[in-house]
C-alpha atoms as a PDB file:
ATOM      1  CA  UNK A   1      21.782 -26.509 -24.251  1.00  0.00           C
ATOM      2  CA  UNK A   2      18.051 -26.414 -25.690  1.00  0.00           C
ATOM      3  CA  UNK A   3      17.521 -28.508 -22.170  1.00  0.00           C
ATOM      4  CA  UNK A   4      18.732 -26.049 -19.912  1.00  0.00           C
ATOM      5  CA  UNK A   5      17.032 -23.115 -21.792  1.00  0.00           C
ATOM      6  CA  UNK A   6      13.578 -24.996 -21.459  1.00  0.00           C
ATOM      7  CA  UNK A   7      14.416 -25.631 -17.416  1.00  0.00           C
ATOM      8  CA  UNK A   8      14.869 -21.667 -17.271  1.00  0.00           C
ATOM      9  CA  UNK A   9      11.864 -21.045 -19.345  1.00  0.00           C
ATOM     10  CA  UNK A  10       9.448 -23.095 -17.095  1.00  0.00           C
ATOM     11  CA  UNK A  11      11.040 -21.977 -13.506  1.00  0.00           C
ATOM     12  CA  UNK A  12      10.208 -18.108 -15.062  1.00  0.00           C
ATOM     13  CA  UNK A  13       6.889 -19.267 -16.666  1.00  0.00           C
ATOM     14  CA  UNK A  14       6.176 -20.787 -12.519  1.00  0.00           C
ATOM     15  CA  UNK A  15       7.544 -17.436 -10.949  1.00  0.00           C
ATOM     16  CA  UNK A  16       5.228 -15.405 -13.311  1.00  0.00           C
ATOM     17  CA  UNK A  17       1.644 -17.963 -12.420  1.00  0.00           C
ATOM     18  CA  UNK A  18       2.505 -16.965  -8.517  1.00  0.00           C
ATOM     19  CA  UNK A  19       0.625 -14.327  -6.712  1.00  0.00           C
ATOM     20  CA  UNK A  20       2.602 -11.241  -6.227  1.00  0.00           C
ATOM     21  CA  UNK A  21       2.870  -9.870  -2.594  1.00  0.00           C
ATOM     22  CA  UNK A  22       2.819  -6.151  -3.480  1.00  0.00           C
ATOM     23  CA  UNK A  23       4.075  -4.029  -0.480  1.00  0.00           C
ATOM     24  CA  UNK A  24       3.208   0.058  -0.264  1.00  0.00           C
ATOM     25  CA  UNK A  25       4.175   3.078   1.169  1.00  0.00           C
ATOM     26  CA  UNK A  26       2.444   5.880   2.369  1.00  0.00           C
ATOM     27  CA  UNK A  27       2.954   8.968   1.196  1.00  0.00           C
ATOM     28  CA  UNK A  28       1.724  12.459   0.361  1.00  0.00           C
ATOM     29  CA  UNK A  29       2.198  15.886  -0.048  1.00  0.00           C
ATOM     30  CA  UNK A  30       3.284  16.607   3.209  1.00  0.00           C
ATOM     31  CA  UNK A  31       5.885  13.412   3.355  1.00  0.00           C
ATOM     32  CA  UNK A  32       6.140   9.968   3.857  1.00  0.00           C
ATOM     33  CA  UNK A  33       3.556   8.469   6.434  1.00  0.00           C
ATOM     34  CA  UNK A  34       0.031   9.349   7.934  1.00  0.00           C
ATOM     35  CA  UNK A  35       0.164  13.381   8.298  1.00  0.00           C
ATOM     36  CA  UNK A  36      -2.493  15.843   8.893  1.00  0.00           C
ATOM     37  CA  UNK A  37      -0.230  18.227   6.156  1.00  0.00           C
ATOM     38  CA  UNK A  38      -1.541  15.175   3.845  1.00  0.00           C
ATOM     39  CA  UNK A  39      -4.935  16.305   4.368  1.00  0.00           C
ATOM     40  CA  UNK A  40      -6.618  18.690   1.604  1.00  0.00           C
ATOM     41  CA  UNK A  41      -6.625  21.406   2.898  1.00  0.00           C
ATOM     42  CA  UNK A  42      -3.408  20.468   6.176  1.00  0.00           C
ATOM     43  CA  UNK A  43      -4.897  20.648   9.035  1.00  0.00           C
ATOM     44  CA  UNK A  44      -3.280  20.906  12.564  1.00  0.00           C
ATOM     45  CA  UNK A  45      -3.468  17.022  14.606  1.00  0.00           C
ATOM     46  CA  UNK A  46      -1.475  14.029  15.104  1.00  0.00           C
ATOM     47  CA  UNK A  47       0.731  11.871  12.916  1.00  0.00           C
ATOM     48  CA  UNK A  48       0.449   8.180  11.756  1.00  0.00           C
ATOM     49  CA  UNK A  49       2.289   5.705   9.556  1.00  0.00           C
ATOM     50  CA  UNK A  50       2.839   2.313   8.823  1.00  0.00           C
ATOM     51  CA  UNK A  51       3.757  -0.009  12.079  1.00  0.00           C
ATOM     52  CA  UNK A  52       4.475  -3.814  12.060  1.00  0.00           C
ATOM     53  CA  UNK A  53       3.755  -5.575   8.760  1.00  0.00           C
ATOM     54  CA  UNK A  54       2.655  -2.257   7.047  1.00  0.00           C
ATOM     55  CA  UNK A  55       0.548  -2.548   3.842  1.00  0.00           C
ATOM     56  CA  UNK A  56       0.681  -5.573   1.073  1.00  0.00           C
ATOM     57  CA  UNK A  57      -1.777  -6.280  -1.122  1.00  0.00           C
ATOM     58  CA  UNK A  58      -2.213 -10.284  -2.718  1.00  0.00           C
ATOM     59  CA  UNK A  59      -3.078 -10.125  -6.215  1.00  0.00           C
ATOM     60  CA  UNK A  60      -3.755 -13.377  -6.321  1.00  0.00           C
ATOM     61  CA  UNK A  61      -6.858 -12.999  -3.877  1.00  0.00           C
ATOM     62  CA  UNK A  62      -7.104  -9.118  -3.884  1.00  0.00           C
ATOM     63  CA  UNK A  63      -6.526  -9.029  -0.265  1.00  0.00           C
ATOM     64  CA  UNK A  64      -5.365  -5.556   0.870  1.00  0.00           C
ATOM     65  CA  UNK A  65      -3.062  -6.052   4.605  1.00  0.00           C
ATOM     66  CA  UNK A  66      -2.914  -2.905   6.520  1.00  0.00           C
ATOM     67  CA  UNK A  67      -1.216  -2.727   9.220  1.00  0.00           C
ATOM     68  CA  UNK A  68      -1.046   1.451  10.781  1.00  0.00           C
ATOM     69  CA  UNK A  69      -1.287   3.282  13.505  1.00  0.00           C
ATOM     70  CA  UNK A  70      -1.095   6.725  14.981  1.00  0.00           C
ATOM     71  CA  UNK A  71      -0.449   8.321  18.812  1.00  0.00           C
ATOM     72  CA  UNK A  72       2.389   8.132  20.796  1.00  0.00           C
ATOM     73  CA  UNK A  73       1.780   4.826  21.963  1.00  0.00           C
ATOM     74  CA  UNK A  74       3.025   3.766  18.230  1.00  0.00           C
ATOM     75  CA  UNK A  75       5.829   6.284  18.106  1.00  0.00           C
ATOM     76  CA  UNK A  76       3.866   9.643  16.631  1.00  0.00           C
ATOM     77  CA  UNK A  77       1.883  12.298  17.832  1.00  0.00           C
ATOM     78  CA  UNK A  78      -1.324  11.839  19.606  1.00  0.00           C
ATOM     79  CA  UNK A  79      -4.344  13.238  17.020  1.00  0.00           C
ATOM     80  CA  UNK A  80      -6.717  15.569  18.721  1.00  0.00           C
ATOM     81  CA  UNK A  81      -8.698  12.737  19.664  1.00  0.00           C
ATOM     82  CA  UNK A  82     -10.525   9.751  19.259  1.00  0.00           C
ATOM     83  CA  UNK A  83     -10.584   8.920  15.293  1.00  0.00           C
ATOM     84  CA  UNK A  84     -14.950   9.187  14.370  1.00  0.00           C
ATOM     85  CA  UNK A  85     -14.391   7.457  11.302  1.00  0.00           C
ATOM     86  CA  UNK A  86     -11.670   5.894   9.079  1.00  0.00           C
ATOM     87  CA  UNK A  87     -12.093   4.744   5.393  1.00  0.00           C
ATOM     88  CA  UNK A  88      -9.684   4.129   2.020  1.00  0.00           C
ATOM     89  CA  UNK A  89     -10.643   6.503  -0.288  1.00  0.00           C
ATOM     90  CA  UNK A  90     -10.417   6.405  -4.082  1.00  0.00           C
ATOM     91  CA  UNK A  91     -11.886   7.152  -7.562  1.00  0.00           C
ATOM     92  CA  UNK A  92     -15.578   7.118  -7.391  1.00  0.00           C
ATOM     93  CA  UNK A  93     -17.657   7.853 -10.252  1.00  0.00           C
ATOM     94  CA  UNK A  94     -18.753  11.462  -8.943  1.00  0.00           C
ATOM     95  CA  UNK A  95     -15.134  12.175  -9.445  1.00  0.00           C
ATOM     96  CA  UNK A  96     -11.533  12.641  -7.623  1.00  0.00           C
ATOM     97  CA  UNK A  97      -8.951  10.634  -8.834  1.00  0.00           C
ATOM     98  CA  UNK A  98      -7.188  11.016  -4.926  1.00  0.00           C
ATOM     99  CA  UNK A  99      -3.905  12.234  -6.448  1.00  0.00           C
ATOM    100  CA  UNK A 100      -1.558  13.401  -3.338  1.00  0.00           C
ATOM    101  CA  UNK A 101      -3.639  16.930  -3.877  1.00  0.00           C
ATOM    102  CA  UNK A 102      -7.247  16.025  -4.423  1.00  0.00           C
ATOM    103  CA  UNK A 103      -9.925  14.466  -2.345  1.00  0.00           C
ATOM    104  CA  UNK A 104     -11.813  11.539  -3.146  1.00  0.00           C
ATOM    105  CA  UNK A 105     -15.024   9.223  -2.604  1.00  0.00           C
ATOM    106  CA  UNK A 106     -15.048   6.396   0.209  1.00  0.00           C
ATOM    107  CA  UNK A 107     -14.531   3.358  -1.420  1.00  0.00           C
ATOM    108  CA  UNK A 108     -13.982   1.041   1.458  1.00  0.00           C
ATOM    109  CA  UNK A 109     -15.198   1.614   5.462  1.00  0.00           C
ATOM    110  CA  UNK A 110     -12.469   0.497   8.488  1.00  0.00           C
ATOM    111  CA  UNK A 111     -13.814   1.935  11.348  1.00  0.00           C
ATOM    112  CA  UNK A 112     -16.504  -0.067  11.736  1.00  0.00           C
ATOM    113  CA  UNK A 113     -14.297  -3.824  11.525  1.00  0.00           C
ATOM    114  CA  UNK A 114     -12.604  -4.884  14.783  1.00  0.00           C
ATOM    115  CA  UNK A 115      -9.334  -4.687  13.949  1.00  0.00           C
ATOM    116  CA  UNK A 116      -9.918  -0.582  14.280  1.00  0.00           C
ATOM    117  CA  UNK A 117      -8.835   0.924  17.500  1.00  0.00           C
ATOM    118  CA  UNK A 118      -9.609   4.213  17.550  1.00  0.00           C
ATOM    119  CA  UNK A 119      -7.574   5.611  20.234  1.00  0.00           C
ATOM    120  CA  UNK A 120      -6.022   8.959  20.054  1.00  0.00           C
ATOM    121  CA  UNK A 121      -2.922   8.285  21.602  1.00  0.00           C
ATOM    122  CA  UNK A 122      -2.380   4.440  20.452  1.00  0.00           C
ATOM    123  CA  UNK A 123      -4.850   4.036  17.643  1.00  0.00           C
ATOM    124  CA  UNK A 124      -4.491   2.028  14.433  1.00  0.00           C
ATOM    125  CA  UNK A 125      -5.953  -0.790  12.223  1.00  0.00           C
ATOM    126  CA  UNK A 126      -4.584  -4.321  11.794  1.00  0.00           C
ATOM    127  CA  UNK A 127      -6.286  -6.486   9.468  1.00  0.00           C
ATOM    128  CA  UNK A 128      -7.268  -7.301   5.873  1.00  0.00           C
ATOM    129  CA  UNK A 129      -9.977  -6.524   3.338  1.00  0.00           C
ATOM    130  CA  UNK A 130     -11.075  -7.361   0.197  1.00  0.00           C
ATOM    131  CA  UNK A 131     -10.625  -4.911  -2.925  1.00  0.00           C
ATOM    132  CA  UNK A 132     -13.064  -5.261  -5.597  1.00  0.00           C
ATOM    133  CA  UNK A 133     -11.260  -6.331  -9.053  1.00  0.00           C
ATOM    134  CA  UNK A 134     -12.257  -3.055 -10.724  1.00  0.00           C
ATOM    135  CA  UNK A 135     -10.490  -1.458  -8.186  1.00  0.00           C
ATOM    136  CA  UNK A 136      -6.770  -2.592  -8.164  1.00  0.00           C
ATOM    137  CA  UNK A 137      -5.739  -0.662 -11.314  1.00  0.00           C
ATOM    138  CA  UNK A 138      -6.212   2.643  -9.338  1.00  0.00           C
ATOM    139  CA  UNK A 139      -5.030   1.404  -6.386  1.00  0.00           C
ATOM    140  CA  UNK A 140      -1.676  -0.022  -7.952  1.00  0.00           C
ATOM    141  CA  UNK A 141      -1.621   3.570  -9.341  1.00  0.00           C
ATOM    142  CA  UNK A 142      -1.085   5.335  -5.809  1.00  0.00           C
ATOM    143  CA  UNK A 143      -5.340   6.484  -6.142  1.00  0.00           C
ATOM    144  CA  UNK A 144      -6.066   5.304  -3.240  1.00  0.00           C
ATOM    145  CA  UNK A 145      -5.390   6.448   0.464  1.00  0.00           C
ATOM    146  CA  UNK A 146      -6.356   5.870   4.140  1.00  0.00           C
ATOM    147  CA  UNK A 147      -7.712   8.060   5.783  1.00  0.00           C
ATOM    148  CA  UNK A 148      -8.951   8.803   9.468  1.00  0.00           C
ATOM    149  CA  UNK A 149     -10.997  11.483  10.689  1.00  0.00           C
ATOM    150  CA  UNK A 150     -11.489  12.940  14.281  1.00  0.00           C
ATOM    151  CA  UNK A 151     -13.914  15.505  16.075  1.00  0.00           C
ATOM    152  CA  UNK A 152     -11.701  18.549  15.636  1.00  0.00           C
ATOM    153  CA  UNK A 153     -11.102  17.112  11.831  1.00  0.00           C
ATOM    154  CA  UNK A 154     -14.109  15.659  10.205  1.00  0.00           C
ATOM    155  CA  UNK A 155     -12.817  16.039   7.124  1.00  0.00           C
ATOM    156  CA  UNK A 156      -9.749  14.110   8.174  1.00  0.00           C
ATOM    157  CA  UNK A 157      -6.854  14.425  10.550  1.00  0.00           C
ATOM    158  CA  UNK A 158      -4.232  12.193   8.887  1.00  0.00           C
ATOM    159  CA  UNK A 159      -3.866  11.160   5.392  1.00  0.00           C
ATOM    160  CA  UNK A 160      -1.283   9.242   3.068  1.00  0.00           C
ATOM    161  CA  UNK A 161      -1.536   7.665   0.010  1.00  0.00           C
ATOM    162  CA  UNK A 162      -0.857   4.258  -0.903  1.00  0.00           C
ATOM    163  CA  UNK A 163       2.183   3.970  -3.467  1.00  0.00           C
ATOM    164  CA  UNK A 164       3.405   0.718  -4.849  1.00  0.00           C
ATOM    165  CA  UNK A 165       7.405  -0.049  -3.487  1.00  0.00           C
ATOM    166  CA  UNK A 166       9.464  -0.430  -6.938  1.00  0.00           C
ATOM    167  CA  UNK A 167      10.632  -3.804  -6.775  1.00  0.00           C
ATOM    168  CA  UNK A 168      13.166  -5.274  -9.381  1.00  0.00           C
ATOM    169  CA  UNK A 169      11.605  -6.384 -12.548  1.00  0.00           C
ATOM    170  CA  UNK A 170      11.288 -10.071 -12.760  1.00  0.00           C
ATOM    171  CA  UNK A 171      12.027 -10.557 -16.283  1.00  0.00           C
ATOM    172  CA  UNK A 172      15.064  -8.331 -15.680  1.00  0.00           C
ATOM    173  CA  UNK A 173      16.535 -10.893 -13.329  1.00  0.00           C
ATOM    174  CA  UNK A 174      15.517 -13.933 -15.398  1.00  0.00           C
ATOM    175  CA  UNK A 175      17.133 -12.717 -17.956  1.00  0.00           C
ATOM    176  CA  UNK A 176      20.446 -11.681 -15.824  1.00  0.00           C
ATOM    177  CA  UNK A 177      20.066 -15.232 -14.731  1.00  0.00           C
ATOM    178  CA  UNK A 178      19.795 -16.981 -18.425  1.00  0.00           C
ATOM    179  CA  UNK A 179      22.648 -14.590 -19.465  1.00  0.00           C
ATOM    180  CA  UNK A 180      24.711 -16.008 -16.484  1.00  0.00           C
ATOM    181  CA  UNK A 181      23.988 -19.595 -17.176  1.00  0.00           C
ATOM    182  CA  UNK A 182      25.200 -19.095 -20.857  1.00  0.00           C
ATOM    183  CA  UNK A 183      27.973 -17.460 -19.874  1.00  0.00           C
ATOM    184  CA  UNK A 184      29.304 -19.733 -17.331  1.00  0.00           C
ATOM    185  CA  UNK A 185      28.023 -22.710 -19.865  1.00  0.00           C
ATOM    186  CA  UNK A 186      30.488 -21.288 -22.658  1.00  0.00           C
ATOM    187  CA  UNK A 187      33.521 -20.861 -20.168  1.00  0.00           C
ATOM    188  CA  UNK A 188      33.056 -24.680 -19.340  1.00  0.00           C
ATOM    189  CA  UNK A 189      33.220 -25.505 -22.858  1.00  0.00           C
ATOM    190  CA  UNK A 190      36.126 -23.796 -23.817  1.00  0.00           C
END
């Protein structure tokens, strides 16, 4: 018995040392996705939201995935035009903590990498940075969102906010497991 406890004590101990793939939503005040009722204050424009892979972040190597786009080409409505500028906002130190109904600092450019396509009607951005360490508490808090901005909508066009996806609690399930084990260990016995 004190051998198969210490086997399911070092697989959890191994699960727990492994990054974490943490996946997100976007969300807002508006609803789910990348809406221009997001923005503070709405505005009137196109829609956006999450499209192939969507949005993980590696807390292993603080890589942020994103993976979003916007225009009918992606299955939403075309913004006004051409996104000017794109960025994930978040807490800065002049203030905002980019709750669903506040605005916040830039924290971190897109438009400028080439995996932004700014295209009205089949926009989006596809690729990876790198999130400073003193940044993932507020981003695993849902402070963060992304952002892009357009002629008609400088301010921004579409908005959502990054919230973490509940997933089941590992030690929740380890200890299902153990209790499973010991149960089907003490029906053997008997």
């Amino acid at each position: 018995m004190k051998k198969l406890l210490f086997v399911v004590f070092s697989v959890f101990v191994m699960l727990q040392a492994q990054a974490a793939i943490i996946s997100f939503d976007l969300r807002g005040k508006a609803g789910n996705g990348l809406l221009n009722g997001n923005e503070n204050p709405a505005v009137t424009g196109g829609t956006g939201g999450e499209i192939g892979t969507g949005i993980s972040f590696n807390d292993a190597t603080l890589v942020l995935s994103i993976d979003v786009g916007w225009g009918s080409a992606n299955g939403f409505m075309d913004l006004s035009g051409n996104t000017i500028l794109g960025h994930l906002h978040g807490p800065t130190l002049d203030g905002g903590t980019a709750a669903f109904t506040e605005n916040a600092g830039v924290k971190y450019t897109l438009h400028t990498l080439p995996q932004w396509n700014n295209s009205a009607s089949s926009g989006g951005f596809n690729g990876s940075i790198s999130i400073l360490p003193g940044d993932v508490p507020a981003l695993l808090n849902g402070q963060f969102y992304f952002n892009a901005h357009t002629t008609l909508n400088s301010g921004g066009e579409i908005r959502g906010n990054l919230v973490v996806v509940p997933e089941p609690s590992a030690v929740g399930l380890s200890i299902l497991g153990l209790g499973a084990i010991l149960v089907w260990r003490r029906r053997r016995a008997s």
